[in-house]
N, C-alpha and C. Protein backbone atom coordinates (compact mmCIF):
# COMPACT_ATOMS: atom_id res chain seq x y z
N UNK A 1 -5.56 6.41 7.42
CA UNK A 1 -4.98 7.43 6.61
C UNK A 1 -3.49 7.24 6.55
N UNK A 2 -2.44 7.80 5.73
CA UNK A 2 -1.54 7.91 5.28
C UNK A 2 -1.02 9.27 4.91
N UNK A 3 -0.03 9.26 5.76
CA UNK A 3 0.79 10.68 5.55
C UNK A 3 2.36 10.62 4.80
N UNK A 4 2.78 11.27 3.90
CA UNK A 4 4.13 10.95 3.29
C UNK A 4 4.57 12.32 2.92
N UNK A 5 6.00 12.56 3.55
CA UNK A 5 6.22 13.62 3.41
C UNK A 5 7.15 13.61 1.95
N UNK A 6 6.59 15.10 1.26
CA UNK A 6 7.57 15.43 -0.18
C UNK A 6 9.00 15.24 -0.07
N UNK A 7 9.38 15.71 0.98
CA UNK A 7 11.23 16.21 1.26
C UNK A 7 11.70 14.71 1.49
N UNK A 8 11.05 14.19 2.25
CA UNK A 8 11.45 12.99 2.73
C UNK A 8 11.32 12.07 1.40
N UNK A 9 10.67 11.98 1.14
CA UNK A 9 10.43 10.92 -0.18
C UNK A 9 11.44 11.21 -1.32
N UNK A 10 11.79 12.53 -1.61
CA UNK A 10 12.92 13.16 -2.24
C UNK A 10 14.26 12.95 -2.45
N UNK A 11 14.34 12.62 -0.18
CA UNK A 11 15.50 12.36 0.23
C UNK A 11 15.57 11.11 -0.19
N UNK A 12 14.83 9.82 -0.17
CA UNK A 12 15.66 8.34 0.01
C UNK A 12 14.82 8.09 -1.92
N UNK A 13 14.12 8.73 -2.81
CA UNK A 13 13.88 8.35 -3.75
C UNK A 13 14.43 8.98 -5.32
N UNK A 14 14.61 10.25 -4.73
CA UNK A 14 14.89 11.31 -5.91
C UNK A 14 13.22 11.53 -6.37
N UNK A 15 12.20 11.28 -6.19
CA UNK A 15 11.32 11.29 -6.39
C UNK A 15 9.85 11.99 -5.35
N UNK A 16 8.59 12.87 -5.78
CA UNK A 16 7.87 13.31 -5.05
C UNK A 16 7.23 12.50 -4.12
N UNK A 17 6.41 12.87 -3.38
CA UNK A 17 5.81 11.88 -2.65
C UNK A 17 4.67 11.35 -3.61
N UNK A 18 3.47 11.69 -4.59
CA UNK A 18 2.97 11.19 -5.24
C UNK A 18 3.30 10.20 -6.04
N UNK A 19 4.97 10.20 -6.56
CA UNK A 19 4.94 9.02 -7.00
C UNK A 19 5.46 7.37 -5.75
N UNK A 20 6.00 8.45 -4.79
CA UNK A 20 5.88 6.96 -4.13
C UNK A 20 4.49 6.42 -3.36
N UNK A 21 3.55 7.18 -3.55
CA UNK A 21 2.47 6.57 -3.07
C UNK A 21 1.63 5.63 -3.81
N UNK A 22 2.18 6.43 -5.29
CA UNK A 22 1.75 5.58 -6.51
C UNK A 22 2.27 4.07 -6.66
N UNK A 23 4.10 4.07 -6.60
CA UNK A 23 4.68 2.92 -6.95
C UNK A 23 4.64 1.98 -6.13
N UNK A 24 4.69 2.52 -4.97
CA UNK A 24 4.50 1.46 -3.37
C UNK A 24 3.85 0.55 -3.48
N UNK A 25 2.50 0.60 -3.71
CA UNK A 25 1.05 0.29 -3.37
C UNK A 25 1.18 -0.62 -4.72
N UNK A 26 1.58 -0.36 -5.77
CA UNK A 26 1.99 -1.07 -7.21
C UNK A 26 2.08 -2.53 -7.23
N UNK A 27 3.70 -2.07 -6.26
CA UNK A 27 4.88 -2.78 -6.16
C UNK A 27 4.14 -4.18 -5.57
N UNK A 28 4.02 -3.46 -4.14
CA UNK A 28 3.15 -4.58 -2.86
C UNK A 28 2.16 -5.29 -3.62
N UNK A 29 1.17 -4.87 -4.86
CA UNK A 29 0.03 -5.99 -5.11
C UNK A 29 0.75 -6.74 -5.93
N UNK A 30 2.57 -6.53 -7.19
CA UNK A 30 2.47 -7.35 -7.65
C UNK A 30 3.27 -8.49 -7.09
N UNK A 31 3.85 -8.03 -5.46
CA UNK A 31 4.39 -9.10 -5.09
C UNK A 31 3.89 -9.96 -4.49
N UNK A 32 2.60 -9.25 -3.88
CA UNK A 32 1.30 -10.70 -3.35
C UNK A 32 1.19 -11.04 -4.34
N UNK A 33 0.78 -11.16 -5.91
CA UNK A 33 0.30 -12.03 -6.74
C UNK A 33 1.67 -12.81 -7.07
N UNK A 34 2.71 -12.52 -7.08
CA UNK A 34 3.98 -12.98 -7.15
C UNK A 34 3.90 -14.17 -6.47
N UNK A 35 3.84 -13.89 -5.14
CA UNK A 35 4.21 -14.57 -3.35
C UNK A 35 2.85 -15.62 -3.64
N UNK A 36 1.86 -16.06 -4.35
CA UNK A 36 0.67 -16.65 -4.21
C UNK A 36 -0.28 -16.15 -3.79
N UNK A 37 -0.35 -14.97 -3.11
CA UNK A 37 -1.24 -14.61 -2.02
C UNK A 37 -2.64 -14.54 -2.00
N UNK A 38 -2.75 -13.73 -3.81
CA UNK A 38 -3.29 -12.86 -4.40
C UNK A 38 -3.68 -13.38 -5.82
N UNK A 39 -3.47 -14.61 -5.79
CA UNK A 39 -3.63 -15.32 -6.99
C UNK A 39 -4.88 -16.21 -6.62
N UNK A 40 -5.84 -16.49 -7.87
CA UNK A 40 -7.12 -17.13 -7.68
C UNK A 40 -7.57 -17.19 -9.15
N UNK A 41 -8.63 -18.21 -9.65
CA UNK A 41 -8.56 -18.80 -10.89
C UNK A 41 -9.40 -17.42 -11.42
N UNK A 42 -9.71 -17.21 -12.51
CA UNK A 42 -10.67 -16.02 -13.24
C UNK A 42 -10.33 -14.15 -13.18
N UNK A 43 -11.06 -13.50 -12.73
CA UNK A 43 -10.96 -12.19 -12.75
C UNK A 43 -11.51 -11.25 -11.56
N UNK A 44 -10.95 -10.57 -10.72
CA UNK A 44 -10.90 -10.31 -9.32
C UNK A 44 -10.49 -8.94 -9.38
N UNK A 45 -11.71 -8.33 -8.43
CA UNK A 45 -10.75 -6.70 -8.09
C UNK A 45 -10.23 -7.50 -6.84
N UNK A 46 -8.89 -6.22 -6.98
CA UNK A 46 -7.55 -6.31 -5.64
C UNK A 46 -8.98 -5.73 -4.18
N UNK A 47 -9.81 -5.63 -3.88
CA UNK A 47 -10.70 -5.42 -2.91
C UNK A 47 -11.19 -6.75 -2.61
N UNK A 48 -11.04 -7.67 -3.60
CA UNK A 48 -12.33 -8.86 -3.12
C UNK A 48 -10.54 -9.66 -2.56
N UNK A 49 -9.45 -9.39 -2.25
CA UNK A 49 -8.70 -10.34 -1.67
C UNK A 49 -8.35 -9.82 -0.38
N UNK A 50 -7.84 -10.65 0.66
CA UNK A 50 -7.50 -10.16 2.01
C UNK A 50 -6.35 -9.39 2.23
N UNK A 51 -6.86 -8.10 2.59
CA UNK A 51 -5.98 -6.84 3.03
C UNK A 51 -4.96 -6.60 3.96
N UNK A 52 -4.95 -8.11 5.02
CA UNK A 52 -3.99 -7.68 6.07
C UNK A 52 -2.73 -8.00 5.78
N UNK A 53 -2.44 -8.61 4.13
CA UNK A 53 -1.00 -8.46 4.19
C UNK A 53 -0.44 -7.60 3.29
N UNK A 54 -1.49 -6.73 2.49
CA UNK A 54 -0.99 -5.55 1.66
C UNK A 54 -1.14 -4.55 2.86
N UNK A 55 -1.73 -4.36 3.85
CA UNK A 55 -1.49 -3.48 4.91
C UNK A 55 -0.37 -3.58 5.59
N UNK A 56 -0.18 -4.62 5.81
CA UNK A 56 1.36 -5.20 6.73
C UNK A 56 1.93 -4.73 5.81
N UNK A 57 2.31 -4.94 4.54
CA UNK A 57 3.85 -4.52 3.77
C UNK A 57 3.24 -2.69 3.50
N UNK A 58 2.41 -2.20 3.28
CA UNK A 58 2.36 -1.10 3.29
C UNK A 58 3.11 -0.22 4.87
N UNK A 59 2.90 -0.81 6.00
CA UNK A 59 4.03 -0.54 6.70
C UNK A 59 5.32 -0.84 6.60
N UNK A 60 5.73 -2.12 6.28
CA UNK A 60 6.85 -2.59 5.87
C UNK A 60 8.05 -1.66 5.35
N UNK A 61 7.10 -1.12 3.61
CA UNK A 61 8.05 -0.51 2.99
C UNK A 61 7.77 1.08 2.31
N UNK A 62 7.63 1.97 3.72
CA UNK A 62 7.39 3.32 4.20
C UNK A 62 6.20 4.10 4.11
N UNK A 63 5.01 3.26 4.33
CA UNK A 63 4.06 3.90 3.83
C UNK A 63 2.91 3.61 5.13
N UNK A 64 3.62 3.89 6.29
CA UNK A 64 2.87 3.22 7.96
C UNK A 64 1.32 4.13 7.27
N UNK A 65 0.33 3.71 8.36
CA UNK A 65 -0.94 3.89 7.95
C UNK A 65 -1.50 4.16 9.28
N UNK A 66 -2.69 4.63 9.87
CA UNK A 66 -3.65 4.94 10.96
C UNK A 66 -4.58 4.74 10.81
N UNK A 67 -5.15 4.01 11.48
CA UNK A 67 -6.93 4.02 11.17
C UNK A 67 -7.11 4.80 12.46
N UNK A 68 -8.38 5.90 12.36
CA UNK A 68 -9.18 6.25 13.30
C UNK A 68 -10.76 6.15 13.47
N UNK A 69 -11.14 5.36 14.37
CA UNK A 69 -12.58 5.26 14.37
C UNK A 69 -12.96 6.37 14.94
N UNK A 70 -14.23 6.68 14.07
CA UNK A 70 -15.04 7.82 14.40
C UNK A 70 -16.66 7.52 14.79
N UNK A 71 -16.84 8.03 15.82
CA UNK A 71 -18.53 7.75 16.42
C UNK A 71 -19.31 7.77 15.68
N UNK A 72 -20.37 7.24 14.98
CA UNK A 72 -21.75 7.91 14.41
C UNK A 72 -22.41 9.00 14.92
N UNK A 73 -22.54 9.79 14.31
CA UNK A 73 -23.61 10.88 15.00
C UNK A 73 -24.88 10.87 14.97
C-alpha cells in the first residue's frame, strides 16, 4: 500500500495528492521505456514487465510503498 499525504504533496508540488499519484507512476513507466528497461518488440501490458524497478523508483521519487502479508483464513 501507499500512503501520500494532501498538505504535503501541496507543499513540494502546488498540487493534490491525486495528482501526484497519478503523474509519478506516469513519469517512472515512461522512463523505464526510455532507460530500455521496458522496451520489447510488439504490444505489452506494463504488468507482463518486471516490477522491481518501477517499485524501486516508486520509492525513489516520493511515493515509498508497504507490502503486508496477510494469513489465509
Amino acid at each position: 500500500y501507499n500512503v501520500c499525504d494532501h498538505g504535503a504533496c501541496f507543499r513540494e508540488v502546488g498540487s493534490q495528492a491525486i495528482s501526484y499519484t497519478t503523474g509519478v507512476p506516469a513519469m517512472i513507466g515512461t522512463k523505464l521505456i526510455a532507460e530500455g528497461l521496458w522496451r520489447k518488440p510488439g504490444v505489452w501490458n506494463m504488468e507482463e514487465f518486471d516490477p522491481d524497478p518501477f517499485m524501486a523508483d516508486l520509492n525513489r521519487f516520493g511515493l515509498p510503498w508497504n507490502c503486508v502479508e496477510v494469513p489465509a483464513s
